[in-house]
N, C-alpha and C. Protein backbone atom coordinates (compact mmCIF):
# COMPACT_ATOMS: atom_id res chain seq x y z
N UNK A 1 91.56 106.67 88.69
CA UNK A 1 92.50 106.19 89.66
C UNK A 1 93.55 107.26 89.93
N UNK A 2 94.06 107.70 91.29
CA UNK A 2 94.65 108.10 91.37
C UNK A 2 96.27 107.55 91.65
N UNK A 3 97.28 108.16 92.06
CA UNK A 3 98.56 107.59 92.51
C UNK A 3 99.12 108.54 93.24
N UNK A 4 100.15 108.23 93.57
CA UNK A 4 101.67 109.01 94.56
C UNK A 4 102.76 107.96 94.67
N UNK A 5 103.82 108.36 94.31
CA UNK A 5 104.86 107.46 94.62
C UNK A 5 105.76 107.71 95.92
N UNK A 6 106.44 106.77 96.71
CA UNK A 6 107.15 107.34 97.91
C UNK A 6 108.28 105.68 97.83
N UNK A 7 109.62 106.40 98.32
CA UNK A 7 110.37 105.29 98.32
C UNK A 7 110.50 104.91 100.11
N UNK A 8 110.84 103.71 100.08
CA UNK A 8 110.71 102.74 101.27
C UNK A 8 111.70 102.07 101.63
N UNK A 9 112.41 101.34 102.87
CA UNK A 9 113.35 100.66 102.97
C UNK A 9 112.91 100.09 103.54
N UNK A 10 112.57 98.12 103.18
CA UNK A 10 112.03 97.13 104.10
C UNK A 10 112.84 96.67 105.29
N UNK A 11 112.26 95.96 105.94
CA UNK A 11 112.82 95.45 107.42
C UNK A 11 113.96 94.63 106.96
N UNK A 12 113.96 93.78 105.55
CA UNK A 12 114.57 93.27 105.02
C UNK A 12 116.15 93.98 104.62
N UNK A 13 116.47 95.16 104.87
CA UNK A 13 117.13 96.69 104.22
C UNK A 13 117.52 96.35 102.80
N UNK A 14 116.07 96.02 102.16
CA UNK A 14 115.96 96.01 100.44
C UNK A 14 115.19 97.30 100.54
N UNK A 15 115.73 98.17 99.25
CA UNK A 15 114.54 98.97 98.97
C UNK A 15 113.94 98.32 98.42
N UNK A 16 112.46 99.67 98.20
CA UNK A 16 111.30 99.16 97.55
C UNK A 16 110.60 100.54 97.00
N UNK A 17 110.38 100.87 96.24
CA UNK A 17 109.27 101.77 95.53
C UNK A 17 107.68 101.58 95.87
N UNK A 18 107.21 102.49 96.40
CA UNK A 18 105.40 102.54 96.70
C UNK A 18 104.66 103.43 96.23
N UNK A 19 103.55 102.75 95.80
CA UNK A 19 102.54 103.90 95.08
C UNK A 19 101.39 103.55 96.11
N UNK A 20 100.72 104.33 95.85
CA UNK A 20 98.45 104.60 96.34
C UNK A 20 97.78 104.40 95.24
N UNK A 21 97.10 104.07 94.61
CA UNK A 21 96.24 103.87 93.68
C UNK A 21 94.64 103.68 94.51
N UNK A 22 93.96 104.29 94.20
CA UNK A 22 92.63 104.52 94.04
C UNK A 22 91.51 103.78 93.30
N UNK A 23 90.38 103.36 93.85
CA UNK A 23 89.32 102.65 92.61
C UNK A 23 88.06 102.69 93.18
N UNK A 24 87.36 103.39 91.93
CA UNK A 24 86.16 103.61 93.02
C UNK A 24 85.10 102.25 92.54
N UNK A 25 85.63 101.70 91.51
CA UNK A 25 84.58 100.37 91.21
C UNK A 25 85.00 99.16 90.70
N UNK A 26 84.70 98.00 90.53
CA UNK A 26 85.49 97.00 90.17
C UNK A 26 86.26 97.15 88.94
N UNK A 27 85.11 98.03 87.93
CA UNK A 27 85.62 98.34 86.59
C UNK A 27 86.97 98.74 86.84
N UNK A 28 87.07 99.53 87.53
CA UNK A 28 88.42 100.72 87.63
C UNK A 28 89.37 99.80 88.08
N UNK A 29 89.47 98.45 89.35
CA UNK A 29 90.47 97.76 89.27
C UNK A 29 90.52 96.62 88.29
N UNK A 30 89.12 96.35 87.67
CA UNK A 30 90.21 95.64 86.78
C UNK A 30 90.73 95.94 85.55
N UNK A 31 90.19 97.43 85.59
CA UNK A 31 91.00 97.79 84.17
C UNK A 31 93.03 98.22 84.81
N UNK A 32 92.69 98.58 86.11
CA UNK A 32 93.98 98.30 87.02
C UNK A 32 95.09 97.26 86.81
N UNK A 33 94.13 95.81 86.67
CA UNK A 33 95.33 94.89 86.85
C UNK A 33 95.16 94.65 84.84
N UNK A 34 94.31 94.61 84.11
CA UNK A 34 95.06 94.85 82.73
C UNK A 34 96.23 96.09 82.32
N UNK A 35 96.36 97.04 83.12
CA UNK A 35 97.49 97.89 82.77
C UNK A 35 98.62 97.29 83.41
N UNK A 36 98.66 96.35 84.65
CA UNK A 36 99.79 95.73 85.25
C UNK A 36 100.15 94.42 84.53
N UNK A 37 98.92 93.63 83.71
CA UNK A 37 99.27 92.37 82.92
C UNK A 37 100.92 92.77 81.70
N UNK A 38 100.49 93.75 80.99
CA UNK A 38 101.27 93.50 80.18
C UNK A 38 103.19 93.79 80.93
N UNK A 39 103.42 94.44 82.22
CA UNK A 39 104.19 94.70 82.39
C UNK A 39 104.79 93.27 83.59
N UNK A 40 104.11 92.38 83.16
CA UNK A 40 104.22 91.10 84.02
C UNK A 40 105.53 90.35 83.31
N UNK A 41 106.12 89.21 83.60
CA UNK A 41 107.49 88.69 82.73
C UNK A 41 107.67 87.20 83.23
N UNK A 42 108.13 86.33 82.84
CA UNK A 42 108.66 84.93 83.29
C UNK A 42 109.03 85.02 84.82
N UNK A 43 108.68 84.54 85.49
CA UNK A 43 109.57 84.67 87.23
C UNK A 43 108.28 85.62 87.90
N UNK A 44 107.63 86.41 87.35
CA UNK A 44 107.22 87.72 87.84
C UNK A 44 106.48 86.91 88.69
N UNK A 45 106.59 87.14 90.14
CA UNK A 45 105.71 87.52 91.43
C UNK A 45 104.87 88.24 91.65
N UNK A 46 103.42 88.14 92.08
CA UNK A 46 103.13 89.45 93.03
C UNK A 46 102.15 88.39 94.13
N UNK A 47 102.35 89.21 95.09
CA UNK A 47 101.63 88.96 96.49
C UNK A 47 100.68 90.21 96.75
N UNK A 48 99.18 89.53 97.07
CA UNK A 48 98.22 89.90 97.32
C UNK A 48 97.50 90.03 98.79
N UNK A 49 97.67 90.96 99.03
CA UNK A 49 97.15 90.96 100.92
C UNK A 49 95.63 91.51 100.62
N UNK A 50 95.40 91.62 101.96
CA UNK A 50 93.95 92.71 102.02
C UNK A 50 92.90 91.46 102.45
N UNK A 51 91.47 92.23 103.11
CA UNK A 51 90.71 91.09 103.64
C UNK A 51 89.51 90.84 102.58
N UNK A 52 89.06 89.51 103.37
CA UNK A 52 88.09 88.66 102.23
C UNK A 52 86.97 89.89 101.52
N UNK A 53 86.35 89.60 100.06
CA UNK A 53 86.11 90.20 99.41
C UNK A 53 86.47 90.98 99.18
N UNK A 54 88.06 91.88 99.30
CA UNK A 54 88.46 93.06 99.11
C UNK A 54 88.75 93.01 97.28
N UNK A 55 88.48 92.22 96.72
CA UNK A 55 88.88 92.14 95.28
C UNK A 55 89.94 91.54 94.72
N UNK A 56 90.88 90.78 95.90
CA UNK A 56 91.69 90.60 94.97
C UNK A 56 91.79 89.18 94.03
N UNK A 57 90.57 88.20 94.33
CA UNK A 57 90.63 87.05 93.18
C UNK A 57 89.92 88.24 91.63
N UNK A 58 89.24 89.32 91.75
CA UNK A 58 89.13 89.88 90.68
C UNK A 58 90.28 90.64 90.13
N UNK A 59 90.96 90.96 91.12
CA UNK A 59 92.07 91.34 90.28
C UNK A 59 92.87 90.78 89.26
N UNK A 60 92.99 89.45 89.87
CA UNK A 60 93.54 87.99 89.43
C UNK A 60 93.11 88.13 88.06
N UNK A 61 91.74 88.00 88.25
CA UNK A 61 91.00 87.95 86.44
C UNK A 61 91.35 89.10 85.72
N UNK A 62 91.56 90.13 85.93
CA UNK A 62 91.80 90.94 85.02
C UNK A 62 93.26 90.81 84.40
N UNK A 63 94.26 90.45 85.13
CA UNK A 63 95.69 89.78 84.60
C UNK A 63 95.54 88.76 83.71
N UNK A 64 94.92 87.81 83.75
CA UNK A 64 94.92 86.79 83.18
C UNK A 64 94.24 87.23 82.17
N UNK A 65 93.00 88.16 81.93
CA UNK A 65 92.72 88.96 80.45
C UNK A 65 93.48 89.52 80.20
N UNK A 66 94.01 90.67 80.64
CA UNK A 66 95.24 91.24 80.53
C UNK A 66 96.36 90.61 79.58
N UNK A 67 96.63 88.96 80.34
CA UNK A 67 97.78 88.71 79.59
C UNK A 67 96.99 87.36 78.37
N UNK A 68 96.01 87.85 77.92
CA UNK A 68 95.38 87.01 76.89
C UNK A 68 94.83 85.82 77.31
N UNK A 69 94.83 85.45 78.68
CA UNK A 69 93.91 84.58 78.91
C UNK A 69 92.17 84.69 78.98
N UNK A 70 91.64 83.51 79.67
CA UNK A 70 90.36 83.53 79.98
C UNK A 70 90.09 84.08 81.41
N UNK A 71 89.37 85.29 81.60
CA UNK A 71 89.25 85.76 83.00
C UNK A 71 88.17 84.50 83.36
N UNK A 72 87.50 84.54 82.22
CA UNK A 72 85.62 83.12 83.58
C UNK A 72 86.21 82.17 83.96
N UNK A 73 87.50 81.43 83.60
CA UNK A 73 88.31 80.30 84.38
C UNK A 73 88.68 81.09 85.54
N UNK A 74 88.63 81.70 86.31
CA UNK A 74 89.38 82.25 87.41
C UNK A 74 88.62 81.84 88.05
N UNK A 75 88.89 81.61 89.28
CA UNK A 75 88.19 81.68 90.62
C UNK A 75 88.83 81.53 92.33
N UNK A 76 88.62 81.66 92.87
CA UNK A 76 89.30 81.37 94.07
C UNK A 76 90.07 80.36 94.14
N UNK A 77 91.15 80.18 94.35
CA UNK A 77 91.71 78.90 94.43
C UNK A 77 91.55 78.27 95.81
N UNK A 78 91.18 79.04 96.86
CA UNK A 78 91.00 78.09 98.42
C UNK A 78 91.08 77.24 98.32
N UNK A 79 90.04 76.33 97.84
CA UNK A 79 90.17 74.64 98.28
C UNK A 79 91.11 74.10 97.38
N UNK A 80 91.37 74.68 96.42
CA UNK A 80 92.51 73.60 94.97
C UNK A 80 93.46 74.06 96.00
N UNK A 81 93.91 75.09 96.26
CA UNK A 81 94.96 76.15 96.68
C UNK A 81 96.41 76.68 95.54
N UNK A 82 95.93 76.41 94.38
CA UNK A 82 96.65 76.51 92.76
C UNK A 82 95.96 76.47 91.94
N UNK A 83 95.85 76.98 91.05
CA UNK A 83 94.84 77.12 89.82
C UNK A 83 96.24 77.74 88.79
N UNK A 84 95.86 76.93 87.80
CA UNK A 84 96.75 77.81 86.73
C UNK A 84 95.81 78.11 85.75
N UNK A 85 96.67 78.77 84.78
CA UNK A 85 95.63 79.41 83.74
C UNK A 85 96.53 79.85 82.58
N UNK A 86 95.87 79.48 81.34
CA UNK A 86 96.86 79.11 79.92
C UNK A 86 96.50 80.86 79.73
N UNK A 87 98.12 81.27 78.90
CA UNK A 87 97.72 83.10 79.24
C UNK A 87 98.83 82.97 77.85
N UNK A 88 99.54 84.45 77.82
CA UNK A 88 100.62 84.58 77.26
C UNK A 88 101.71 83.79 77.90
N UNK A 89 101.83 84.02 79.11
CA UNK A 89 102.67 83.66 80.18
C UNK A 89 102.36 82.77 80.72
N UNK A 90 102.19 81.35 81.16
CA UNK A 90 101.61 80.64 82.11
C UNK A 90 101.19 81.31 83.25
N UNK A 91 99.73 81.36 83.87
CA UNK A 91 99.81 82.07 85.22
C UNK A 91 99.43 80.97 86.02
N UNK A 92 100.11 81.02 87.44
CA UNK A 92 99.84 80.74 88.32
C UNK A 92 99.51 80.93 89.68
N UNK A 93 98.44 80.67 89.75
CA UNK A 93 97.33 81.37 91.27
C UNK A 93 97.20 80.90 92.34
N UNK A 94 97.64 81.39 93.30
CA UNK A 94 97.97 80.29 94.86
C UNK A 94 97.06 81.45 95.65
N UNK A 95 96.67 80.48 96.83
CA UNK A 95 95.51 80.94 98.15
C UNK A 95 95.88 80.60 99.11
N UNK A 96 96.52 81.14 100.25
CA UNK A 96 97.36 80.96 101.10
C UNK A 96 96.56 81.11 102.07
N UNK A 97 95.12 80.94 102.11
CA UNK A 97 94.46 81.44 103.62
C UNK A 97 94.14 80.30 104.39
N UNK A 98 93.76 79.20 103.39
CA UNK A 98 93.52 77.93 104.07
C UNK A 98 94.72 76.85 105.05
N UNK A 99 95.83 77.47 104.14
CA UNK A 99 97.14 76.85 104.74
C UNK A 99 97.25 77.02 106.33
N UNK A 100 97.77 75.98 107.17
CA UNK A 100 98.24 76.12 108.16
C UNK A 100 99.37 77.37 108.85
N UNK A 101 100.58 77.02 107.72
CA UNK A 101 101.99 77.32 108.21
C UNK A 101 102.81 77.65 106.75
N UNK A 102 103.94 78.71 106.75
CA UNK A 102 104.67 78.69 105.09
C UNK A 102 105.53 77.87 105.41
N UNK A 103 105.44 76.49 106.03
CA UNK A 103 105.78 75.40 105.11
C UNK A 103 104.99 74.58 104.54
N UNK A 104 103.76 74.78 104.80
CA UNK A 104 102.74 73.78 103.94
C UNK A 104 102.66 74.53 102.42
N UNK A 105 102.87 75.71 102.57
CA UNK A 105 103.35 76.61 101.39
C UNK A 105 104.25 76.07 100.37
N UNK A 106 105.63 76.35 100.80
CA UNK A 106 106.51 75.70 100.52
C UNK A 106 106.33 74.28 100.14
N UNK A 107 105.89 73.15 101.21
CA UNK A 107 105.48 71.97 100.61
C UNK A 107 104.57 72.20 98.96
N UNK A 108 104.21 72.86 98.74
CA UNK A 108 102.94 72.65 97.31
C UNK A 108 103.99 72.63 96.02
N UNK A 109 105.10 73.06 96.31
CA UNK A 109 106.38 73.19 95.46
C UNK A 109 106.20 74.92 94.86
N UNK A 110 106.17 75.69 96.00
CA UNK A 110 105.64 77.19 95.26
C UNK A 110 107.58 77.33 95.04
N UNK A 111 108.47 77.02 94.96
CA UNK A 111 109.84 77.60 94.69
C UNK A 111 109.94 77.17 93.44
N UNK A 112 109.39 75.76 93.07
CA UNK A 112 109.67 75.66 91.37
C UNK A 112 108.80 76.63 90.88
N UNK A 113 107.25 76.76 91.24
CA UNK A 113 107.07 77.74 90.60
C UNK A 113 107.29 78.72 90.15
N UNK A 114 108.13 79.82 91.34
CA UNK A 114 108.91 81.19 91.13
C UNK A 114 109.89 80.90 90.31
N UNK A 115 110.48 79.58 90.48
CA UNK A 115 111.43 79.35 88.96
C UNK A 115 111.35 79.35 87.75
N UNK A 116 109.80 78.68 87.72
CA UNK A 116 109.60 78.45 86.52
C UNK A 116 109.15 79.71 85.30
N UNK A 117 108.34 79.40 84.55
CA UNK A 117 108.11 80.28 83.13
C UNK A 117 107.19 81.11 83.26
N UNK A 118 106.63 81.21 84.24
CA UNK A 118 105.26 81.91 84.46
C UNK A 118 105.02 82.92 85.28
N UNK A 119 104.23 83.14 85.49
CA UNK A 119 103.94 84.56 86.90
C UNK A 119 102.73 84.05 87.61
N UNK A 120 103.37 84.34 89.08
CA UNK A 120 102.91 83.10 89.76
C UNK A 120 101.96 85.12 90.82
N UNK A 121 100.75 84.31 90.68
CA UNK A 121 99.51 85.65 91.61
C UNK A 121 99.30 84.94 93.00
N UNK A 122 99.74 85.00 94.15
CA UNK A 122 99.90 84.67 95.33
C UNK A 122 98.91 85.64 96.27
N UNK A 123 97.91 84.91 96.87
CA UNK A 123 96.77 85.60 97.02
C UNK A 123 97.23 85.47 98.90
N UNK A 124 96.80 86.05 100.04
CA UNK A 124 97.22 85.80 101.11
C UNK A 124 98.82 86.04 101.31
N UNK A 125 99.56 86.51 100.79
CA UNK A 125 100.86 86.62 100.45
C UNK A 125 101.45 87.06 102.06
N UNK A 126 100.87 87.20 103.08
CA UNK A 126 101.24 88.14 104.17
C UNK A 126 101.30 86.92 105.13
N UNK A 127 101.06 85.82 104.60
CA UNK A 127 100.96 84.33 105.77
C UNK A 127 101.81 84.09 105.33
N UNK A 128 102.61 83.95 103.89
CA UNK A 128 103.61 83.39 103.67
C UNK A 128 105.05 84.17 103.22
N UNK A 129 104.60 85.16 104.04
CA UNK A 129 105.85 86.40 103.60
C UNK A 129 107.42 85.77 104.06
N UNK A 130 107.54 84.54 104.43
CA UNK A 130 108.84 84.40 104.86
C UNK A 130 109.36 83.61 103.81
N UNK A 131 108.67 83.22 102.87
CA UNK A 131 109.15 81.82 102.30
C UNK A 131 108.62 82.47 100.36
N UNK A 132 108.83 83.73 100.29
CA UNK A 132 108.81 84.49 99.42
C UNK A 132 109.94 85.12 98.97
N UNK A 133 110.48 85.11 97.27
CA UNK A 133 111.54 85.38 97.49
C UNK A 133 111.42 87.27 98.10
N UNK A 134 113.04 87.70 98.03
CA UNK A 134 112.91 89.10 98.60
C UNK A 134 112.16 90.53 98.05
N UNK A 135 112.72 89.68 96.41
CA UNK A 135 112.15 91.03 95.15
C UNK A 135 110.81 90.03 94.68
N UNK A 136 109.66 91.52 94.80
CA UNK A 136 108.54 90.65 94.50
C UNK A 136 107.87 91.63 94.52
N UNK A 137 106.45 91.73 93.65
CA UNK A 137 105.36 93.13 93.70
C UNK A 137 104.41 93.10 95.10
N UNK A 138 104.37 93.55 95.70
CA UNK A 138 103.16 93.43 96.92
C UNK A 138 101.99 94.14 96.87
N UNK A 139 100.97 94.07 96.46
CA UNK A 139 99.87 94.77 96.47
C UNK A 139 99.10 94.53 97.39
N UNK A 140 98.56 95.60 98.52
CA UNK A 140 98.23 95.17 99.32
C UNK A 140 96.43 95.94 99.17
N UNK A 141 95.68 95.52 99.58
CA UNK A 141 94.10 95.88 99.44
C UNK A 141 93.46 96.52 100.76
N UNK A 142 92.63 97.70 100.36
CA UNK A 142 91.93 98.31 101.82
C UNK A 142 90.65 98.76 101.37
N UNK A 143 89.46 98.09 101.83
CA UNK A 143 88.45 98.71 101.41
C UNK A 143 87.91 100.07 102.30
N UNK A 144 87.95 100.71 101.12
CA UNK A 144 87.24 102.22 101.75
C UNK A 144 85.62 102.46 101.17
N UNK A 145 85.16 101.74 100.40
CA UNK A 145 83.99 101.51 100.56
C UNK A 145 82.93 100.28 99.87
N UNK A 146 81.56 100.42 99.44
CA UNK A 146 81.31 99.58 99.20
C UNK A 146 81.94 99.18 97.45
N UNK A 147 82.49 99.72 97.00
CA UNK A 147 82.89 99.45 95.48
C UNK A 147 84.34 99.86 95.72
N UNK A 148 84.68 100.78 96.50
CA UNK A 148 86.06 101.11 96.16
C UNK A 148 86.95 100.77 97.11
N UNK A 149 88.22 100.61 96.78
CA UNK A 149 89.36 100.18 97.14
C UNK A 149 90.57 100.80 97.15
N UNK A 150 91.35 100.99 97.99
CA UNK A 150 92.56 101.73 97.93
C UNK A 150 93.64 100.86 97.59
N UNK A 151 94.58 100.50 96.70
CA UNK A 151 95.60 99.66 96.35
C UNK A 151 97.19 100.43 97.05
N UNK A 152 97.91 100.07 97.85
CA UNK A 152 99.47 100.27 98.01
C UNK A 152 100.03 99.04 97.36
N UNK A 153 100.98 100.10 96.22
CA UNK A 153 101.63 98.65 95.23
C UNK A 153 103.33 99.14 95.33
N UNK A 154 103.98 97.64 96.39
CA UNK A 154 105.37 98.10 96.58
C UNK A 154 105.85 96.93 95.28
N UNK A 155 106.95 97.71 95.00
CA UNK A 155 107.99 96.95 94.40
C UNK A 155 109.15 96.15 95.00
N UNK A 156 109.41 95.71 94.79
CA UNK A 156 110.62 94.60 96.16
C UNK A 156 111.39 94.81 95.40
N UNK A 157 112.60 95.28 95.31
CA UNK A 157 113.91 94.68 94.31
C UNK A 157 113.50 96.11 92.76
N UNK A 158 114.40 96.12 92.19
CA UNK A 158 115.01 96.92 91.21
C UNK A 158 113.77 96.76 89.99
N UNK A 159 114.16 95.40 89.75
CA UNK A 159 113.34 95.21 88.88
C UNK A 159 111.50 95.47 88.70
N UNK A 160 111.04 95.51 90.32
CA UNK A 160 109.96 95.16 90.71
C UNK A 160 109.41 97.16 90.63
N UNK A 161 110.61 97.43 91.46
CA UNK A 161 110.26 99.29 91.71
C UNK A 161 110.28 99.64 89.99
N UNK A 162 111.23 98.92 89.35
CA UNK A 162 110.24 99.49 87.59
C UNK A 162 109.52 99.31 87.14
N UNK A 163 108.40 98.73 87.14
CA UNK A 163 107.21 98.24 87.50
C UNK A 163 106.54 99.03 87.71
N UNK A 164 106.71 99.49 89.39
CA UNK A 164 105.96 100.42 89.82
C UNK A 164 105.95 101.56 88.77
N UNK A 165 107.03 102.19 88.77
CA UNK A 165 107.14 103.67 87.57
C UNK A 165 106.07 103.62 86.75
N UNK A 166 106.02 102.19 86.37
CA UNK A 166 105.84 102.52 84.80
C UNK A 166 104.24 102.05 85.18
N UNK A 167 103.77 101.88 86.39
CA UNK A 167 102.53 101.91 85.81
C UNK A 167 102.01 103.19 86.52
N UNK A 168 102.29 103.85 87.53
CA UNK A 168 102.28 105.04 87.79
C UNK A 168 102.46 106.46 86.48
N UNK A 169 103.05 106.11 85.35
CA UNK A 169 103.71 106.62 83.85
C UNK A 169 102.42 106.05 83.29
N UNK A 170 101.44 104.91 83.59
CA UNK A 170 100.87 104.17 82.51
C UNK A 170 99.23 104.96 82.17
């Protein structure tokens, strides 16, 4: 995997920290999102863009191994549109493609979630970018070929751009 870091100022005028990350096979992202599990925390966000099959319900699984869960419980959440999963951390997995509108979002109670104890993996994150808080990880997905994937991973907020560092350091 490769990287580059570059700093950013959202439309929002929050900074944000951005990396490139590289993968030429599934192996490679999900050994990707086990180097991002352990740097995950109570509250922790991330939003997942990119189009269908681009990897990111596998990414999902590799966090949830990552953070000591069961990756074979994973799966798409579309039709549930929430899936949780017993981890270190409680995780929680939302699918935002089936939704109408981010208030049917909002309706599922995704704000207690961001409150709550867990780290909540928000898949479709780009339908519901309004009703997200401001600081939040964004990983967004581009397939460049048939196995590989290009990852841009912004950080939202202070806390989020250390994150980035450190897995760019990792």
């Amino acid at each position: 995997m490769s990287s580059r870091i570059e700093r950013a100022v959202n439309m929002a005028e929050h900074s944000s920290l951005i990396t490139h990350h590289s993968s030429l096979s599934p192996e490679e992202t999900a050994a990707f999102g086990r180097r991002l599990a352990p740097l995950l925390f109570p509250r922790a966000i991330v939003g997942l863009t990119g189009p269908l099959g681009a990897g990111k319900t596998h990414l999902v699984r590799a966090i949830v191994e990552g953070l000591g869960g069961d990756g074979r419980q994973v799966s798409s959440p579309t039709f549930a549109l929430i899936h949780e999963y017993v981890a270190r951390l409680p995780v929680y997995h939302f699918d935002a493609y089936r939704l109408p509108d981010e208030a049917a979002f909002a309706d599922l109670g995704a704000a207690e979630y961001f409150d709550g104890d867990g780290v909540c993996l928000v898949e479709w994150a780009d339908r519901v970018a309004k009703v997200l808080p401001p600081e939040y990880l964004r990983l967004t997905f581009e397939v460049t070929g048939e196995t590989s994937r290009q990852f841009t991973v912004e950080g939202r907020g202070a806390t989020y751009e250390a994150m980035v560092r450190a897995l760019v350091t990792a």
